[in-house]
N, C-alpha and C. Protein backbone atom coordinates (compact mmCIF):
# COMPACT_ATOMS: atom_id res chain seq x y z
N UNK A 1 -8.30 0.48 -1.99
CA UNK A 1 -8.62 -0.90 -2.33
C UNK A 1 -8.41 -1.83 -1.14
N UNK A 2 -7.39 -1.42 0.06
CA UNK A 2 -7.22 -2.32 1.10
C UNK A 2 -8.31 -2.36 1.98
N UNK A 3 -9.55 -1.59 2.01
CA UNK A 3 -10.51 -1.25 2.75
C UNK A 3 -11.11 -2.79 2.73
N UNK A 4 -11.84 -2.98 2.00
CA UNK A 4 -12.89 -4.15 1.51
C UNK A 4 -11.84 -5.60 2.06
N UNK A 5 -10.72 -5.87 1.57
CA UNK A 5 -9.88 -6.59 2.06
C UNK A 5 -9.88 -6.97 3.74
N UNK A 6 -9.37 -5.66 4.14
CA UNK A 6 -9.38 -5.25 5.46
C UNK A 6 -10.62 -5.90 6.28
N UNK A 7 -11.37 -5.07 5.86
CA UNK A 7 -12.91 -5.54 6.71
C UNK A 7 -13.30 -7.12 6.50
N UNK A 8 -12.72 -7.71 5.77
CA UNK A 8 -13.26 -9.21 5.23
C UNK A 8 -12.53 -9.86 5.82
N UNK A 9 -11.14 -9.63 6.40
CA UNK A 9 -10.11 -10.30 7.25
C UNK A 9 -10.92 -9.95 8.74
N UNK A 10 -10.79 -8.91 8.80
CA UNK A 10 -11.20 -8.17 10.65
C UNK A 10 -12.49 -9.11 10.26
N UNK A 11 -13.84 -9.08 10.04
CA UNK A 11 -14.91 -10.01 9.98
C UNK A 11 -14.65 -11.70 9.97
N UNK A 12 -14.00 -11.97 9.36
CA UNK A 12 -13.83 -13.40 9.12
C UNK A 12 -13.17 -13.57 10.86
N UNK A 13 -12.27 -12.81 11.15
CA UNK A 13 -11.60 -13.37 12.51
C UNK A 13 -12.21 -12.78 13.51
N UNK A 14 -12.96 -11.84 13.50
CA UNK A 14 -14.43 -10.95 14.69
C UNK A 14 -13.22 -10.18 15.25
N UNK A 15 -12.19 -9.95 14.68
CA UNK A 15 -11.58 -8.50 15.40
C UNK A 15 -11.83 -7.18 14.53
N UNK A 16 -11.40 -6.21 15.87
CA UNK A 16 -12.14 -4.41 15.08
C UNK A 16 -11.46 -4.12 14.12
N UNK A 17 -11.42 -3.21 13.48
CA UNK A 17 -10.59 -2.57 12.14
C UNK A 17 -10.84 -1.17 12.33
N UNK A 18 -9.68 -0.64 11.61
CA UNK A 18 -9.74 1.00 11.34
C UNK A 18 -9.59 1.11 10.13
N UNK A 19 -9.48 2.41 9.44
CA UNK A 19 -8.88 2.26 8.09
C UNK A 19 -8.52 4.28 8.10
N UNK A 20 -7.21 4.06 7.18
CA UNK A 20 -6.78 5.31 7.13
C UNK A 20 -7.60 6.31 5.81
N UNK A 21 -7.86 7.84 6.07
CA UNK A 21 -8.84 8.05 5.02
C UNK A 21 -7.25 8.55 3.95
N UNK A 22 -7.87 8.64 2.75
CA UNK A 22 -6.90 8.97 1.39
C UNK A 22 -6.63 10.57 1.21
N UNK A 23 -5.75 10.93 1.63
CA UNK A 23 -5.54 12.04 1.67
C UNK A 23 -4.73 12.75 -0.03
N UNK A 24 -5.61 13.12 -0.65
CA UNK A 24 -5.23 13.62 -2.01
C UNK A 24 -4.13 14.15 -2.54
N UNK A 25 -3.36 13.93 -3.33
CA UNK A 25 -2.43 14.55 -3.94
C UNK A 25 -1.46 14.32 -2.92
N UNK A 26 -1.16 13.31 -1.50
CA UNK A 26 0.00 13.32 -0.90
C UNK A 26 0.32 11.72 -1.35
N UNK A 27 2.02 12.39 -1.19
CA UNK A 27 2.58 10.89 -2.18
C UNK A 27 3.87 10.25 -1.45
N UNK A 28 4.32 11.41 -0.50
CA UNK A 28 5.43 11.19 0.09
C UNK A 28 5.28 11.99 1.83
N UNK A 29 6.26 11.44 2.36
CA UNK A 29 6.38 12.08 4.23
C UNK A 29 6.02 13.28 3.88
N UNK A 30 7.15 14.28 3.05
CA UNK A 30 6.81 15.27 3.06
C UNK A 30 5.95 16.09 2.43
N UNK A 31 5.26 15.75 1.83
CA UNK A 31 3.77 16.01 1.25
C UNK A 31 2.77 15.94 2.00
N UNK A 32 2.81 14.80 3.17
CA UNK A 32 2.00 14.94 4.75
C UNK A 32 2.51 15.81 5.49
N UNK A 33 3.26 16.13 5.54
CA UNK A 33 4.24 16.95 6.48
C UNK A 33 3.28 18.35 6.01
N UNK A 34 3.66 18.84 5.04
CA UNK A 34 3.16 20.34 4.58
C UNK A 34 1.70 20.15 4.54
N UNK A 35 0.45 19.07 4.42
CA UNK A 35 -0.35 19.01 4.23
C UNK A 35 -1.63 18.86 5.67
N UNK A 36 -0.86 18.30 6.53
CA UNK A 36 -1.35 17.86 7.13
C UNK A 36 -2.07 19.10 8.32
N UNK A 37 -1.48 20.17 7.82
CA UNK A 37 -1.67 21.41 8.78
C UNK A 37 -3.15 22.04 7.96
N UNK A 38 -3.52 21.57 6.95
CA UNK A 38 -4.31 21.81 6.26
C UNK A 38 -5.72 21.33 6.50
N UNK A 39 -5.55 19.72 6.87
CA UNK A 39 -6.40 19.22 6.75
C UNK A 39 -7.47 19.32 7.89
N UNK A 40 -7.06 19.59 9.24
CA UNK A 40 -8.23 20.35 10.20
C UNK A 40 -8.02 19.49 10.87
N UNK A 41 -9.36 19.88 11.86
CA UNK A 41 -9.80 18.90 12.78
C UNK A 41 -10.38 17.70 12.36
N UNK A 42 -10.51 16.95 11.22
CA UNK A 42 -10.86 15.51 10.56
C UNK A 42 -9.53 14.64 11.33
N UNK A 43 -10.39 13.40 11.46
CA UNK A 43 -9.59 12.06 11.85
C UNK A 43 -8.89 11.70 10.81
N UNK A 44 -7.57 11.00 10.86
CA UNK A 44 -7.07 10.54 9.67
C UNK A 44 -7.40 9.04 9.71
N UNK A 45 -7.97 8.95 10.30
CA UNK A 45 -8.23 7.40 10.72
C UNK A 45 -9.69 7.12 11.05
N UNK A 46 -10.42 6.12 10.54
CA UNK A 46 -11.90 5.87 10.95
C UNK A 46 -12.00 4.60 11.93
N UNK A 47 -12.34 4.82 13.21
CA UNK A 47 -12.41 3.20 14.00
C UNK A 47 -11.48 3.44 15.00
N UNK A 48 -12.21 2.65 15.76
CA UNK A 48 -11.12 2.88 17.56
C UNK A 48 -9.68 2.49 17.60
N UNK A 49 -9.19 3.26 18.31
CA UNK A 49 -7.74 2.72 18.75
C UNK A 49 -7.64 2.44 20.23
N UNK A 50 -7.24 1.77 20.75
CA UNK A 50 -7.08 1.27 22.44
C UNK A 50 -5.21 1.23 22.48
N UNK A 51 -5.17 1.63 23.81
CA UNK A 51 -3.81 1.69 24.44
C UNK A 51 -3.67 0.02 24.37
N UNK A 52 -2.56 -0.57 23.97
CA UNK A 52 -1.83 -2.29 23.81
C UNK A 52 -2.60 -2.71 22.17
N UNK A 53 -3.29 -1.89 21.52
CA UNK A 53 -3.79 -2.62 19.84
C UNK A 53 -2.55 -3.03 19.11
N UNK A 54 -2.46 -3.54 18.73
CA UNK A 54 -1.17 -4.39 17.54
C UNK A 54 -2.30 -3.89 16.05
N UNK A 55 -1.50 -2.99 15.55
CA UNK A 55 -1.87 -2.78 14.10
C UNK A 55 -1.31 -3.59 12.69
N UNK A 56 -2.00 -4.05 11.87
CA UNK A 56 -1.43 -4.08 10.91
C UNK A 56 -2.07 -3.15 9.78
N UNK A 57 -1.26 -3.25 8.36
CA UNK A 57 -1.49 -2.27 7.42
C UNK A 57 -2.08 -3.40 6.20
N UNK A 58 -2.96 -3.47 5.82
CA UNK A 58 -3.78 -4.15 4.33
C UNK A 58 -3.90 -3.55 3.39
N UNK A 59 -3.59 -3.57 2.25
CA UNK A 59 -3.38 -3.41 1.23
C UNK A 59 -3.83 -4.04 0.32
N UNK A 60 -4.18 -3.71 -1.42
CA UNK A 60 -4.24 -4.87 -2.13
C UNK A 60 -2.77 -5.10 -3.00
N UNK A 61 -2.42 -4.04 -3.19
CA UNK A 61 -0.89 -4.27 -3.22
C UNK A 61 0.42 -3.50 -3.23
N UNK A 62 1.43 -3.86 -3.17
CA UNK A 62 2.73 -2.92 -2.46
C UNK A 62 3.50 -2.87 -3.79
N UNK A 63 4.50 -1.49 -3.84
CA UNK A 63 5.84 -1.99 -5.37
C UNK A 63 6.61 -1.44 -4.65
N UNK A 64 7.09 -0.22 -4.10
CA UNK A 64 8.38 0.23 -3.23
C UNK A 64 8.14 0.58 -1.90
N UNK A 65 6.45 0.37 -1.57
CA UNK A 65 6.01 0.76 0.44
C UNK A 65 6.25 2.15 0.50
N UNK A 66 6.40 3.04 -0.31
CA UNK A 66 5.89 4.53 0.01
C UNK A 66 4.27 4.57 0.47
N UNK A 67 3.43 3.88 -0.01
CA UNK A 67 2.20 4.80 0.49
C UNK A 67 2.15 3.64 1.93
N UNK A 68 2.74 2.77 1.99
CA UNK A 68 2.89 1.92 3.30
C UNK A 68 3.14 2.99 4.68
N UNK A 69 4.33 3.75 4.25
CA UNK A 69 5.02 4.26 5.05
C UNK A 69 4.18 5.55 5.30
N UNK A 70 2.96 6.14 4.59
CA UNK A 70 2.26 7.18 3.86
C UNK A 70 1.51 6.76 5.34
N UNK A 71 0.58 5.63 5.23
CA UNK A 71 -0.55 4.92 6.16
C UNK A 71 0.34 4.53 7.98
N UNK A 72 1.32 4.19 7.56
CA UNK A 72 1.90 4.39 9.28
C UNK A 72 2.06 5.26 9.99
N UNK A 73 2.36 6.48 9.09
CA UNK A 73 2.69 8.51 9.58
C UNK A 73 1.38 8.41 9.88
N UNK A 74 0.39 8.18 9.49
CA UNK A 74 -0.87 9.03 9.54
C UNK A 74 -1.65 7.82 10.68
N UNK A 75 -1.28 6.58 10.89
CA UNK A 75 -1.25 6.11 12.53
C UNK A 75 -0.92 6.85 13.36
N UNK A 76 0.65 7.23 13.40
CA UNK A 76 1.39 7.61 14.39
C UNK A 76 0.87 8.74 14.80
N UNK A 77 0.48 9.91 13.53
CA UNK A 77 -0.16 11.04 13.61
C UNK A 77 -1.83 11.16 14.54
N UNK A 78 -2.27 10.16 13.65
CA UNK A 78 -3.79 10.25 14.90
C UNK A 78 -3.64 9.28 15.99
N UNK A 79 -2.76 8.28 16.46
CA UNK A 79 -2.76 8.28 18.04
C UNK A 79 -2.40 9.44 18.63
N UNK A 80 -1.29 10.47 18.30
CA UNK A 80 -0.75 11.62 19.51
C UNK A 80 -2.19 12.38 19.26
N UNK A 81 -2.72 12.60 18.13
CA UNK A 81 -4.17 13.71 17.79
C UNK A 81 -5.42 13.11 19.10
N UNK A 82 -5.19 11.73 18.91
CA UNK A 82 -6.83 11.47 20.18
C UNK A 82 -5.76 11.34 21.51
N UNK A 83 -4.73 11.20 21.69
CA UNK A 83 -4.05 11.33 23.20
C UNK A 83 -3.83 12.84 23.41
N UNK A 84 -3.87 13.79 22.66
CA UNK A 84 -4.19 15.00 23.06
C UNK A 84 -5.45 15.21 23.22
N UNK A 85 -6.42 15.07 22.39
CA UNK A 85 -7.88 15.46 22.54
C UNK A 85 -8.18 14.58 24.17
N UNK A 86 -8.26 13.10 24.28
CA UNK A 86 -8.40 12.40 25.52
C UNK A 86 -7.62 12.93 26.37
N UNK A 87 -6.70 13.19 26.60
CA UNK A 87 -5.79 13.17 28.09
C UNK A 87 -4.77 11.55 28.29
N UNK A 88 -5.58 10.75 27.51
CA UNK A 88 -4.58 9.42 27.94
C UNK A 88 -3.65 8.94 27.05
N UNK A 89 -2.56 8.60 27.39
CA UNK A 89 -1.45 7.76 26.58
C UNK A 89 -2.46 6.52 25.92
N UNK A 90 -2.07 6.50 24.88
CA UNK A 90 -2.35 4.95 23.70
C UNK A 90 -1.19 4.58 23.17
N UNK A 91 -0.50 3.58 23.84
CA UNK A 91 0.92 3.18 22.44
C UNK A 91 -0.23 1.77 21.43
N UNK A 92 0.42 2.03 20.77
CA UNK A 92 0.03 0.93 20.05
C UNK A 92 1.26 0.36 19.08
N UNK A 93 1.47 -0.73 18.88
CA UNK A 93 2.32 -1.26 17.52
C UNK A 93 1.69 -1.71 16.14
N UNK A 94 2.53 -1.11 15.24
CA UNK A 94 1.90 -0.98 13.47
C UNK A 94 3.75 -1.92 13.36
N UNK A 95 3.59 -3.07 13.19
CA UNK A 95 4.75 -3.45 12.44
C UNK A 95 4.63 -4.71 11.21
N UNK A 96 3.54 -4.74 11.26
CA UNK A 96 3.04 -5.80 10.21
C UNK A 96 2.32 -4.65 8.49
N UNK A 97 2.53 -5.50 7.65
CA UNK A 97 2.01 -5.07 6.20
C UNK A 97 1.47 -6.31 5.71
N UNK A 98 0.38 -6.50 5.62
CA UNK A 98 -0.12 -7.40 4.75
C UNK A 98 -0.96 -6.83 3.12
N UNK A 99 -0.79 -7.68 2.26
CA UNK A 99 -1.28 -7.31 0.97
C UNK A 99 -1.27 -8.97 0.08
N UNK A 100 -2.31 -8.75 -0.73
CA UNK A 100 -2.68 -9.58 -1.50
C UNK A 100 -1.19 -10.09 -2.81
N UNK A 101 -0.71 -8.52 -3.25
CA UNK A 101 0.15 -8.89 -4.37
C UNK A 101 1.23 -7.90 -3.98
N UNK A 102 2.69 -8.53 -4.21
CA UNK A 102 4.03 -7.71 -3.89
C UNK A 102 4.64 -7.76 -5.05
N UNK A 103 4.52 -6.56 -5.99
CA UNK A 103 5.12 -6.75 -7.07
C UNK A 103 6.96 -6.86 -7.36
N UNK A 104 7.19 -6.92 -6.12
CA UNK A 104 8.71 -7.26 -5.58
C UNK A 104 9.24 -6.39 -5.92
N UNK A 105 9.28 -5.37 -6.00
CA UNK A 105 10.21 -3.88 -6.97
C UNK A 105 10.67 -3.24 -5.77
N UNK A 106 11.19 -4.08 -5.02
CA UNK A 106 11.74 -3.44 -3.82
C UNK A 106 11.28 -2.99 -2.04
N UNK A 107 9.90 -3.28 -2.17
CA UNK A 107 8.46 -3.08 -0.98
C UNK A 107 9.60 -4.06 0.52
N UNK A 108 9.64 -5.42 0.41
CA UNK A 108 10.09 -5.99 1.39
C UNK A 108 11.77 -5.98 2.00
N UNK A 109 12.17 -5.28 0.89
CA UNK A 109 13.88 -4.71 1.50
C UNK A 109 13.36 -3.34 2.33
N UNK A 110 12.68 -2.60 1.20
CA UNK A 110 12.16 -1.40 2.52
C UNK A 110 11.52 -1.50 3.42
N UNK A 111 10.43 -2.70 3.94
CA UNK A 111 9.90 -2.80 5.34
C UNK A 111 11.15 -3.52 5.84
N UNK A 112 11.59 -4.23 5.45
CA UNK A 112 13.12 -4.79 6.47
C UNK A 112 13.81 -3.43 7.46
N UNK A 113 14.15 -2.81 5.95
CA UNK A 113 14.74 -2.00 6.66
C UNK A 113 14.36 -1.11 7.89
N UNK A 114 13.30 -0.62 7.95
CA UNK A 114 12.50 0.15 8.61
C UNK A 114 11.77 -0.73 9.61
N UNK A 115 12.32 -2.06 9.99
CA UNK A 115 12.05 -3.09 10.88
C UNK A 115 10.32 -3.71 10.74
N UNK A 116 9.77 -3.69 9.63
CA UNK A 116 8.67 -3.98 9.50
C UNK A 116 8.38 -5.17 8.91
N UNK A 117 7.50 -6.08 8.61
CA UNK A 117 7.22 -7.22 8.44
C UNK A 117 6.38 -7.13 6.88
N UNK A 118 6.48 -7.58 6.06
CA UNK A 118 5.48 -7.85 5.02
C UNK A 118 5.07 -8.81 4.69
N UNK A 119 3.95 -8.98 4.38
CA UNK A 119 3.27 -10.65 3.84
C UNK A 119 2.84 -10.40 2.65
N UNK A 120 2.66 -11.41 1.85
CA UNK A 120 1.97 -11.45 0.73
C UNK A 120 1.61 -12.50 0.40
N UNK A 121 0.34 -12.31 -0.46
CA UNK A 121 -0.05 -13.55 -0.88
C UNK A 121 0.25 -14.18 -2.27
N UNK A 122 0.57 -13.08 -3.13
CA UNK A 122 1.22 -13.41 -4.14
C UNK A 122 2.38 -12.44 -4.55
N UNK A 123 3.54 -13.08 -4.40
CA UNK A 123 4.89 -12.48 -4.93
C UNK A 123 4.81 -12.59 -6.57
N UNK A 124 4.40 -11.20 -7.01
CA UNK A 124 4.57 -11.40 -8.83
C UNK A 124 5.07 -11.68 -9.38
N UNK A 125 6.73 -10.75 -9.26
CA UNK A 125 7.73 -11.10 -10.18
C UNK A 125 8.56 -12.63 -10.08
N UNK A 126 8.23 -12.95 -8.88
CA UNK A 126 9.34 -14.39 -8.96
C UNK A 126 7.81 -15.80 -9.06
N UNK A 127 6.55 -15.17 -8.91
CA UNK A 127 5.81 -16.85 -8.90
C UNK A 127 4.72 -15.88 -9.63
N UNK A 128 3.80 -14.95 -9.29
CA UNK A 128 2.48 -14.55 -10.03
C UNK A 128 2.34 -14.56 -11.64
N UNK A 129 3.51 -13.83 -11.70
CA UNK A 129 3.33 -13.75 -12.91
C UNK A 129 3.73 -15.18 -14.14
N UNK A 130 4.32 -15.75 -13.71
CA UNK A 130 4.36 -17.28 -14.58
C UNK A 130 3.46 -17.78 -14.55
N UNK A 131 2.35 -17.77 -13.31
CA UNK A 131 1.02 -18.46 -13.26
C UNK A 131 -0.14 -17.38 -14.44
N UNK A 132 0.03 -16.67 -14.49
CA UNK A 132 -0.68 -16.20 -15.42
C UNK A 132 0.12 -16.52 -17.72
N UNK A 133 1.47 -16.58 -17.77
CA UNK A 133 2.04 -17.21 -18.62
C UNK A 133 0.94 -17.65 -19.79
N UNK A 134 0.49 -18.68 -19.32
CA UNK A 134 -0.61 -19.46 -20.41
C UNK A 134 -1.84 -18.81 -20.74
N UNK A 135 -2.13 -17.60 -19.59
CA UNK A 135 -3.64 -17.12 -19.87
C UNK A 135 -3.60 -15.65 -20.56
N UNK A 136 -2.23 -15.12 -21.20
CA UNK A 136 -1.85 -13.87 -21.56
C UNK A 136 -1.41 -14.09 -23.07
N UNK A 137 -0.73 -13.29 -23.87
CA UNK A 137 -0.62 -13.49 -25.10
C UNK A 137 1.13 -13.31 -24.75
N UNK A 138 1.77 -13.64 -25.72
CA UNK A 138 3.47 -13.98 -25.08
C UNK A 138 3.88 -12.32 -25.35
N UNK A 139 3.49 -11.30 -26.28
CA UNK A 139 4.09 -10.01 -25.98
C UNK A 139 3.69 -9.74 -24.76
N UNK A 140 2.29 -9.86 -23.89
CA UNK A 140 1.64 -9.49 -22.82
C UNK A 140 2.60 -9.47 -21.39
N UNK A 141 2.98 -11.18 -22.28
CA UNK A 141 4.20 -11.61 -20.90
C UNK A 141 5.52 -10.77 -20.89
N UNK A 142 6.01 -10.65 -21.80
CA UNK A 142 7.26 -10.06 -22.01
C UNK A 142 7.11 -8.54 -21.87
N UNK A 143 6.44 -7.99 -22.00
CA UNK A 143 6.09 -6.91 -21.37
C UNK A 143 6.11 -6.31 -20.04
N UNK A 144 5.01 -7.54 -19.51
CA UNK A 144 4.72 -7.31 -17.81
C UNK A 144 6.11 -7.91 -16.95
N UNK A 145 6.85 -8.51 -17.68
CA UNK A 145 8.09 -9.00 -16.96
C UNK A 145 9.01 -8.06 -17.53
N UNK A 146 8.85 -7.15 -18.29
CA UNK A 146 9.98 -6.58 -18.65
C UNK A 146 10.10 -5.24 -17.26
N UNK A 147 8.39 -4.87 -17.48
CA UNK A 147 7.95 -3.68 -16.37
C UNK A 147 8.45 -3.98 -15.59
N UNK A 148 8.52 -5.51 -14.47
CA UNK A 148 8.47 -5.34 -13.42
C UNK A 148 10.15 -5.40 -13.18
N UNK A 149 11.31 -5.31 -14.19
CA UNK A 149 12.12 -5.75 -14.16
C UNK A 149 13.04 -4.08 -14.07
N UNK A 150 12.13 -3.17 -15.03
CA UNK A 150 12.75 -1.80 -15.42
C UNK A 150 11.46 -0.92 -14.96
N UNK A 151 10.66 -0.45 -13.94
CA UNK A 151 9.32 0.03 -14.74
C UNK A 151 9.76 1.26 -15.02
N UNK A 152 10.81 1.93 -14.63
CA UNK A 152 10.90 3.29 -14.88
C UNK A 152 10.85 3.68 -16.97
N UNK A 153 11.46 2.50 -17.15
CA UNK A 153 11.62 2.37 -18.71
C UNK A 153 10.05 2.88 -19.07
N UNK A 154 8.98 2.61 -18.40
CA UNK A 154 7.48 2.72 -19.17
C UNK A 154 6.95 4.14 -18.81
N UNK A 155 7.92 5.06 -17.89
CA UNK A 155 7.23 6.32 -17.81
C UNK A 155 7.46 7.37 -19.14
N UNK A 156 8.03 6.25 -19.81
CA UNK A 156 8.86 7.29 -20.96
C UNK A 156 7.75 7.30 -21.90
N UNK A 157 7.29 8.52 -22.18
CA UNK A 157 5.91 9.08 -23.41
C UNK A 157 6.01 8.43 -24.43
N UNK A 158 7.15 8.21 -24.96
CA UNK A 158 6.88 7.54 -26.37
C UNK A 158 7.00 5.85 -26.35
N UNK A 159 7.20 5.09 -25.39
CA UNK A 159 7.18 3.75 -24.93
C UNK A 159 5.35 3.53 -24.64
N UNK A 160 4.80 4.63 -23.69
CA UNK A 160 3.47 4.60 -23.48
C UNK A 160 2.59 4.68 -24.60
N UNK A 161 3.30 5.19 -25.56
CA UNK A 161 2.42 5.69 -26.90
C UNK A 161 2.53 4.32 -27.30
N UNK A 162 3.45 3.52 -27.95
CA UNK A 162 4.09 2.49 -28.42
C UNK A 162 2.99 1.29 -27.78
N UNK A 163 3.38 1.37 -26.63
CA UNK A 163 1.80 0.12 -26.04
C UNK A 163 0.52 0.47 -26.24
N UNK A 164 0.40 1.63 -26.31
CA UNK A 164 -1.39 1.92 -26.46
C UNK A 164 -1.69 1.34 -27.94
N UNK A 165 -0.33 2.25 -29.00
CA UNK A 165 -0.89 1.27 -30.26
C UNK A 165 -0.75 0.28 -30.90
N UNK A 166 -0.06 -0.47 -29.55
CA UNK A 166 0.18 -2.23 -29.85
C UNK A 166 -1.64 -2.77 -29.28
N UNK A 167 -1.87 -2.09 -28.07
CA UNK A 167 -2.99 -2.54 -27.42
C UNK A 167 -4.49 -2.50 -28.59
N UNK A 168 -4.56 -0.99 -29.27
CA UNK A 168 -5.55 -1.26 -29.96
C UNK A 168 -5.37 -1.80 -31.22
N UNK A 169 -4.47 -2.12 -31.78
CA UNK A 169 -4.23 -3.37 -32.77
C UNK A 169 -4.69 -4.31 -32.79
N UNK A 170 -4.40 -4.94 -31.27
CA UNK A 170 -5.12 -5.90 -30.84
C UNK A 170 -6.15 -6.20 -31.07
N UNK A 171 -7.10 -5.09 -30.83
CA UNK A 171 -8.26 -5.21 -30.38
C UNK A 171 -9.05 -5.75 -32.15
């Protein structure tokens, strides 16, 4: 989803863009780690890189920056891949994250930590979601604030069951 984003920022300001391709079923480092021996001679990356580029990462939105951290490995990974294929050193810096929505569940303590920068344009849990308040039904609200408060509470099967047949009630 950060693709379309991406290119509409890089266009609007006439600078280049890359974009990382989606590598299936990997969810964590080490899921690239074991995978990545797999995937061949394919670029993990589409679009030039130059030795001094300042990268950032676009997104449409972040909750804990795992697949953040997913899209920086697989930078780091195809600069050494074309400085072996070329012959020449490329450093480049990736320390920026930009994204449309930060559902605050922890994304900007983990780029802190890992010395990285995040932006957003809308912080959910402390401003997005009140702006939506009036245009939702009040279980809707109490819900989506409850998620963003516990979400692990909603992986539970019979909680998921519980909303589906609140949802088609609704209907």
């Amino acid at each position: 989803a950060g693709v379309p984003i991406a290119i509409a920022i890089t266009m609007q300001e006439g600078i280049p863009s890359c974009y990382t391709r989606k590598l299936e079923g990997v969810k964590t480092i080490e899921d690239f780690e074991s995978r990545i021996c797999d995937y061949g001679e394919h670029s993990l990356m589409e679009g030039e890189i130059e030795d001094g580029d300042v990268i950032a990462i676009v997104d449409d939105l972040v909750t804990r920056f795992d697949s953040k951290i997913l899209a920086l490995e697989q930078v780091r990974y195809e600069v050494k891949r074309r400085e072996k294929e070329t012959g020449k050193k490329v450093n480049v810096t990736c320390k920026d994250v930009v994204v449309l929505v930060d559902r605050e569940q922890g994304a900007f303590e983990r780029a802190r930590s890992l010395g990285m920068n995040l932006y957003s344009l809308i912080p959910f849990k402390s401003k997005g979601i009140h702006w939506l308040k009036k245009r939702i039904t009040s279980i809707e609200y109490e819900i989506m604030l409850d998620y963003l408060n516990d979400d692990l509470k909603y992986q539970d099967k019979k909680i998921q069951s519980r909303l589906i047949d609140l949802a088609l009630r609704k209907k």
